[in-house]
PDB file of N, CA and C in Angstrom:
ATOM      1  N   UNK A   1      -5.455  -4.668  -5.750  1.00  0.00           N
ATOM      2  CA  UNK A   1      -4.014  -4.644  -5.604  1.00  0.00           C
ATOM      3  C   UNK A   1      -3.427  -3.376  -6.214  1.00  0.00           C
ATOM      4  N   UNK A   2      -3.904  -3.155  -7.528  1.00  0.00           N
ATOM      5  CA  UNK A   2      -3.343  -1.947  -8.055  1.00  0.00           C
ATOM      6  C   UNK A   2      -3.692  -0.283  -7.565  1.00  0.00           C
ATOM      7  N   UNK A   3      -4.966  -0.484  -6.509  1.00  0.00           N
ATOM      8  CA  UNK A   3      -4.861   0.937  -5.462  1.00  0.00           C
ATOM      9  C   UNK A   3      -4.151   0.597  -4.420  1.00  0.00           C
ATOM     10  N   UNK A   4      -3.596  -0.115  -3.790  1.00  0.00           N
ATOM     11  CA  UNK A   4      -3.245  -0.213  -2.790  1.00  0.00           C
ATOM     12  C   UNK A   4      -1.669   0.127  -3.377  1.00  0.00           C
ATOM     13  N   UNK A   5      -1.137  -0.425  -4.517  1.00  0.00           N
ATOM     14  CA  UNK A   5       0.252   0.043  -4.929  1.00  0.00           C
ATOM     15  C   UNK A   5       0.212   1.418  -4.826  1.00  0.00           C
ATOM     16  N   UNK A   6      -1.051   1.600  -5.664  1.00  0.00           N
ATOM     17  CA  UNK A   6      -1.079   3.182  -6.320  1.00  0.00           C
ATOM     18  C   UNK A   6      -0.864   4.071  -4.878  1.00  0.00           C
ATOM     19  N   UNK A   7      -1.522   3.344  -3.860  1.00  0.00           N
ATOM     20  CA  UNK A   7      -1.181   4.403  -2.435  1.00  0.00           C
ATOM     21  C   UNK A   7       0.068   4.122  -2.023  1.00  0.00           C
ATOM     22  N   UNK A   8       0.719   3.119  -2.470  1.00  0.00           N
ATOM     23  CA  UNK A   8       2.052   2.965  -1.483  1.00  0.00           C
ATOM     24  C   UNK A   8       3.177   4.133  -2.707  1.00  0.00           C
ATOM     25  N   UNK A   9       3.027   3.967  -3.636  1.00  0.00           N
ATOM     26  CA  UNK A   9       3.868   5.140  -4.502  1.00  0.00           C
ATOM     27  C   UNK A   9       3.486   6.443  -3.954  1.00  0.00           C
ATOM     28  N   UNK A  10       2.518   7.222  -4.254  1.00  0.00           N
ATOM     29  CA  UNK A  10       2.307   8.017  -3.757  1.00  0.00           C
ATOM     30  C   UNK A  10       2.480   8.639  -2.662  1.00  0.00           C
ATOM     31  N   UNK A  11       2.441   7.978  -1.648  1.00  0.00           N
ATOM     32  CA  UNK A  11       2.855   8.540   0.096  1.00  0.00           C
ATOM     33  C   UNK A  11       4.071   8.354   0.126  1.00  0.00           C
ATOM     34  N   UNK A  12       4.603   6.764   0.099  1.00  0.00           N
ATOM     35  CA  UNK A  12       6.238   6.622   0.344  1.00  0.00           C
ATOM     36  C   UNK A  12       7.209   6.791  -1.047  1.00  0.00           C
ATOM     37  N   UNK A  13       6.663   6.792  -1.922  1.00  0.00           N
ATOM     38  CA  UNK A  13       7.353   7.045  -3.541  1.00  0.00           C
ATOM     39  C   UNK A  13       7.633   7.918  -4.284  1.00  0.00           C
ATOM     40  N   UNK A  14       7.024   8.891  -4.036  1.00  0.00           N
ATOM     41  CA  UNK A  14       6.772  10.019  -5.058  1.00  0.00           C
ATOM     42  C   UNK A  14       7.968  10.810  -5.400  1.00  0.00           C
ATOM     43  N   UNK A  15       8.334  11.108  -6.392  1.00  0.00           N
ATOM     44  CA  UNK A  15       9.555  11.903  -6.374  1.00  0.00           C
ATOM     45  C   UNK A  15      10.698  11.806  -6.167  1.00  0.00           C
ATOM     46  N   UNK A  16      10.978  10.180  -5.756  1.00  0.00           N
ATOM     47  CA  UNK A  16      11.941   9.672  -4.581  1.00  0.00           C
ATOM     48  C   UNK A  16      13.228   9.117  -4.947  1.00  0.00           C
ATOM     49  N   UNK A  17      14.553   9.645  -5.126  1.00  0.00           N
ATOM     50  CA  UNK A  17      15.633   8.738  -5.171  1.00  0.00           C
ATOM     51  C   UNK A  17      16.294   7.597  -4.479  1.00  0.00           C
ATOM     52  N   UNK A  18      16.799   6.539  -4.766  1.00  0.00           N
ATOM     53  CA  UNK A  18      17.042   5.771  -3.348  1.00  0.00           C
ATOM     54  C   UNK A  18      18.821   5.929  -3.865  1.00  0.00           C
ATOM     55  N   UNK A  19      19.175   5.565  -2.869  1.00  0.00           N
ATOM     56  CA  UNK A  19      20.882   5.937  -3.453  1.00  0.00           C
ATOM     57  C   UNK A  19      21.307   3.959  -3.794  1.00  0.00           C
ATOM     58  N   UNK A  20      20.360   3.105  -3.779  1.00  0.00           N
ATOM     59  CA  UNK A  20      20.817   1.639  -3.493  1.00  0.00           C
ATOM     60  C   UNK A  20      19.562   1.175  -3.615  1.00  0.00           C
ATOM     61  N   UNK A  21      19.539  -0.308  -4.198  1.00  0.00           N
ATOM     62  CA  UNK A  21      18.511  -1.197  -4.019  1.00  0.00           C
ATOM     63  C   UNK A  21      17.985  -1.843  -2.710  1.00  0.00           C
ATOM     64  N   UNK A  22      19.020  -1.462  -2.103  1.00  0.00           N
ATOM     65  CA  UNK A  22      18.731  -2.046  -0.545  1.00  0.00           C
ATOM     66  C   UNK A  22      17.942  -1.286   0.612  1.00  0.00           C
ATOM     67  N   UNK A  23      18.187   0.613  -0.118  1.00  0.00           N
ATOM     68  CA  UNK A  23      17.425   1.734   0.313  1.00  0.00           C
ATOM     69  C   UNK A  23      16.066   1.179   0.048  1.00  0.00           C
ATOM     70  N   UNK A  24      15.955   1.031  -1.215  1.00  0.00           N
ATOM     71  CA  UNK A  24      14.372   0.893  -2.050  1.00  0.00           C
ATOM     72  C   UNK A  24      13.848  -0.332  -1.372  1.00  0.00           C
ATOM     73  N   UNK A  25      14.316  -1.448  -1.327  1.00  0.00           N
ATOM     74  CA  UNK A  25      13.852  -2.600  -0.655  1.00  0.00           C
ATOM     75  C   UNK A  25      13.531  -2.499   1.156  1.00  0.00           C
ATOM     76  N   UNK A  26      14.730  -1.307   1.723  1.00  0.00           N
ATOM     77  CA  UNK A  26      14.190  -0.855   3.407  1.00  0.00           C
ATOM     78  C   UNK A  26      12.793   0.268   3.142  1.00  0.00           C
ATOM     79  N   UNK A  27      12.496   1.070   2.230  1.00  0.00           N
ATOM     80  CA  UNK A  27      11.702   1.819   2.124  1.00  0.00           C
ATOM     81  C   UNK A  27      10.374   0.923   1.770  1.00  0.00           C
ATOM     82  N   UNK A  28      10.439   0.031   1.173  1.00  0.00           N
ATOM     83  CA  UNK A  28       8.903  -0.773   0.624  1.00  0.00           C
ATOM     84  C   UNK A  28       8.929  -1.507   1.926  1.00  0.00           C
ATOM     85  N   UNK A  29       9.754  -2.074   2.396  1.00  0.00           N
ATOM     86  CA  UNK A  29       9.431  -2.568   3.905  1.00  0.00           C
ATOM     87  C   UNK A  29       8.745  -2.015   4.950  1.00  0.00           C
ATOM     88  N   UNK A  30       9.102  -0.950   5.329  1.00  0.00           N
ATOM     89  CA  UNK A  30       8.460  -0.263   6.247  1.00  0.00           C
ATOM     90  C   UNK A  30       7.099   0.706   5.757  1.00  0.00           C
ATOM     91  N   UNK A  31       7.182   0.618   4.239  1.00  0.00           N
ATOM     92  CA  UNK A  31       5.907   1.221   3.829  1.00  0.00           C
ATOM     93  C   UNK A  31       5.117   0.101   4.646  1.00  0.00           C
ATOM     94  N   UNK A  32       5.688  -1.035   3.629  1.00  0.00           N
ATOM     95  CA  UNK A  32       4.195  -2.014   3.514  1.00  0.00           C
ATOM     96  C   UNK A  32       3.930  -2.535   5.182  1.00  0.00           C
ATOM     97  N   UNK A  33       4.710  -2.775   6.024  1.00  0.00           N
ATOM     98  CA  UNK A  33       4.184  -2.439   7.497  1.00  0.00           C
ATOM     99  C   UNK A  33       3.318  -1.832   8.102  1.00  0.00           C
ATOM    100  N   UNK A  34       4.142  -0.035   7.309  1.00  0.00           N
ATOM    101  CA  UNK A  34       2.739   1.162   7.804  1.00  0.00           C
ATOM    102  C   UNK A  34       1.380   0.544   7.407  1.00  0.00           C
ATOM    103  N   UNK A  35       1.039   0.304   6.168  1.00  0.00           N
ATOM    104  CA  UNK A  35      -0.095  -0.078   5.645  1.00  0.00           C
ATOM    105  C   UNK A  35      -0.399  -1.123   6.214  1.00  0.00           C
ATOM    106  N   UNK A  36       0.222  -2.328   6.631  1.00  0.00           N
ATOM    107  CA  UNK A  36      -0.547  -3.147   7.728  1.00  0.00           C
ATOM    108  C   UNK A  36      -1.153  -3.152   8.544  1.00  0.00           C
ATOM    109  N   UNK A  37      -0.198  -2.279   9.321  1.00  0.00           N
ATOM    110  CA  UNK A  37      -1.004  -1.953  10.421  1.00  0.00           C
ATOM    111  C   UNK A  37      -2.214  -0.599  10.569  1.00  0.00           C
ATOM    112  N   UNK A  38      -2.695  -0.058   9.695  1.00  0.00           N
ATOM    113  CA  UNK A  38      -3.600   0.746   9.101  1.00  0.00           C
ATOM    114  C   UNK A  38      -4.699   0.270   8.808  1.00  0.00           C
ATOM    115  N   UNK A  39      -5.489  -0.281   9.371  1.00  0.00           N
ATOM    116  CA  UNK A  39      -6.537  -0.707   8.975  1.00  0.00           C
ATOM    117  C   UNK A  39      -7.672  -0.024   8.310  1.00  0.00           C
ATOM    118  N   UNK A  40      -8.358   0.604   8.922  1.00  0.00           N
ATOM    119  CA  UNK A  40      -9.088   1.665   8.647  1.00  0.00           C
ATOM    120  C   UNK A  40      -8.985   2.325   6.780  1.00  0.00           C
ATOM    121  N   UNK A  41      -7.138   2.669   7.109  1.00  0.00           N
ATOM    122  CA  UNK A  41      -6.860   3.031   5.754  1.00  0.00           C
ATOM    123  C   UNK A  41      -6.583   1.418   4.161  1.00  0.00           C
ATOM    124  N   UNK A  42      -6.242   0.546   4.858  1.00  0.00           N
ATOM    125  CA  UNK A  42      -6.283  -0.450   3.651  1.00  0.00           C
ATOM    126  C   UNK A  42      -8.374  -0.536   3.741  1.00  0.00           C
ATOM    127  N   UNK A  43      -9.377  -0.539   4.456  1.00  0.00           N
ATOM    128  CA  UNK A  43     -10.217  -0.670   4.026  1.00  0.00           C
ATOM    129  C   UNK A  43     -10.925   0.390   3.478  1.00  0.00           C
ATOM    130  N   UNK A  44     -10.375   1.649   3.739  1.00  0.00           N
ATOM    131  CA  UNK A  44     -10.729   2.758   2.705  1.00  0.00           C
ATOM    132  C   UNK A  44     -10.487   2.740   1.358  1.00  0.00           C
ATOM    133  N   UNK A  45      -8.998   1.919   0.904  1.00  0.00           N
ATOM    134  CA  UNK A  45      -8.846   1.764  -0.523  1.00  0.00           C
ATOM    135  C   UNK A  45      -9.074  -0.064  -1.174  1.00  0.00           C
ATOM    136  N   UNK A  46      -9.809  -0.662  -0.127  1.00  0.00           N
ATOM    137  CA  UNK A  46     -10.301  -1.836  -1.041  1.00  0.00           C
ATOM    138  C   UNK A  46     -11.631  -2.299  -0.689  1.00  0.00           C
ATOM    139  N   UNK A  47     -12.124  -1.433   0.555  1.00  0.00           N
ATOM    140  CA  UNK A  47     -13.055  -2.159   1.063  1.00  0.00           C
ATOM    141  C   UNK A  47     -14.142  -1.357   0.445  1.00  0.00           C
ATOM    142  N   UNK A  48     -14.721  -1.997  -0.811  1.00  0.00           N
ATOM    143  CA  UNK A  48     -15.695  -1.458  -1.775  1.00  0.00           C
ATOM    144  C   UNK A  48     -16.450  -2.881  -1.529  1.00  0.00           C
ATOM    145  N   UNK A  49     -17.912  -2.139  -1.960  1.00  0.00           N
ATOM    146  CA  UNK A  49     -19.420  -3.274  -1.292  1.00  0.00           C
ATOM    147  C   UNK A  49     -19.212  -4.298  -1.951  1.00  0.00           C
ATOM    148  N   UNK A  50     -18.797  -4.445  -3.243  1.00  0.00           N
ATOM    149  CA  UNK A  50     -18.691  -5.074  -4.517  1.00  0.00           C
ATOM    150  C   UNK A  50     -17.482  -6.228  -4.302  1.00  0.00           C
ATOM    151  N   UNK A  51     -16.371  -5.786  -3.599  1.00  0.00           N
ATOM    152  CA  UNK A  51     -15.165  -6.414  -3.488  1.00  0.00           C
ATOM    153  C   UNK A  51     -15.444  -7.472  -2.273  1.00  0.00           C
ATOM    154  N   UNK A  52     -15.906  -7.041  -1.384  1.00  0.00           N
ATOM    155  CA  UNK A  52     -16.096  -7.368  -0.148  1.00  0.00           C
ATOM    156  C   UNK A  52     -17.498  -8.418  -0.187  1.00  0.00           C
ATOM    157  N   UNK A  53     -18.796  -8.443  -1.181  1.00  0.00           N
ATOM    158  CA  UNK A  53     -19.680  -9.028  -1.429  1.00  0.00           C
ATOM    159  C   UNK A  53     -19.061 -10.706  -2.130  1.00  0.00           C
ATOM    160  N   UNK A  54     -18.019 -10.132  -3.006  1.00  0.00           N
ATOM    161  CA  UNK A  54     -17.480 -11.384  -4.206  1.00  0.00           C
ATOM    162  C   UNK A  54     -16.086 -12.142  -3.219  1.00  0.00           C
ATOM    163  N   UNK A  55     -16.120 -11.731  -1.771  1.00  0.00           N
ATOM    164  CA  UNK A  55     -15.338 -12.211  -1.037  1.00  0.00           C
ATOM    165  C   UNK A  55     -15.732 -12.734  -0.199  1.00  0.00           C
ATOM    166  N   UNK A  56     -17.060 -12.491   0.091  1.00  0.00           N
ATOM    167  CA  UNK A  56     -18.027 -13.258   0.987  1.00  0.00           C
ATOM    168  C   UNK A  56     -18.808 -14.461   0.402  1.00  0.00           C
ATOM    169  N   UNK A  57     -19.164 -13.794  -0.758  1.00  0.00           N
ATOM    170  CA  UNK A  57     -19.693 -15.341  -1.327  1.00  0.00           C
ATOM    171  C   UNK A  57     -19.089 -16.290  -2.046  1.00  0.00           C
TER     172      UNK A  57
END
């Protein structure tokens, strides 16, 4: 959980003012979408042998 934050700050966060809480709450929305539909990339930052082994068994 805490790389997958760590990527959502970084790409959509970094540096970032929102002028409103409602900015910040439309911006984590459509992050966390992008990253849904990203597959490839959410299993680049969780899909470790180890994670994926203790999820299988």
């Amino acid at each position: 959980m805490e790389n997958l934050w760590e990527e959502l700050r970084e790409k959509s966060f970094h540096n970032r003012v929102f002028e409103s809480q409602w900015a910040l709450e439309n911006q984590l929305e459509v992050s966390l979408k992008e990253l849904e539909s990203d597959n490839k990339r959410v299993a680049s930052i969780v899909g470790w042998t180890w994670i994926i082994n203790a999820l299988l068994n």
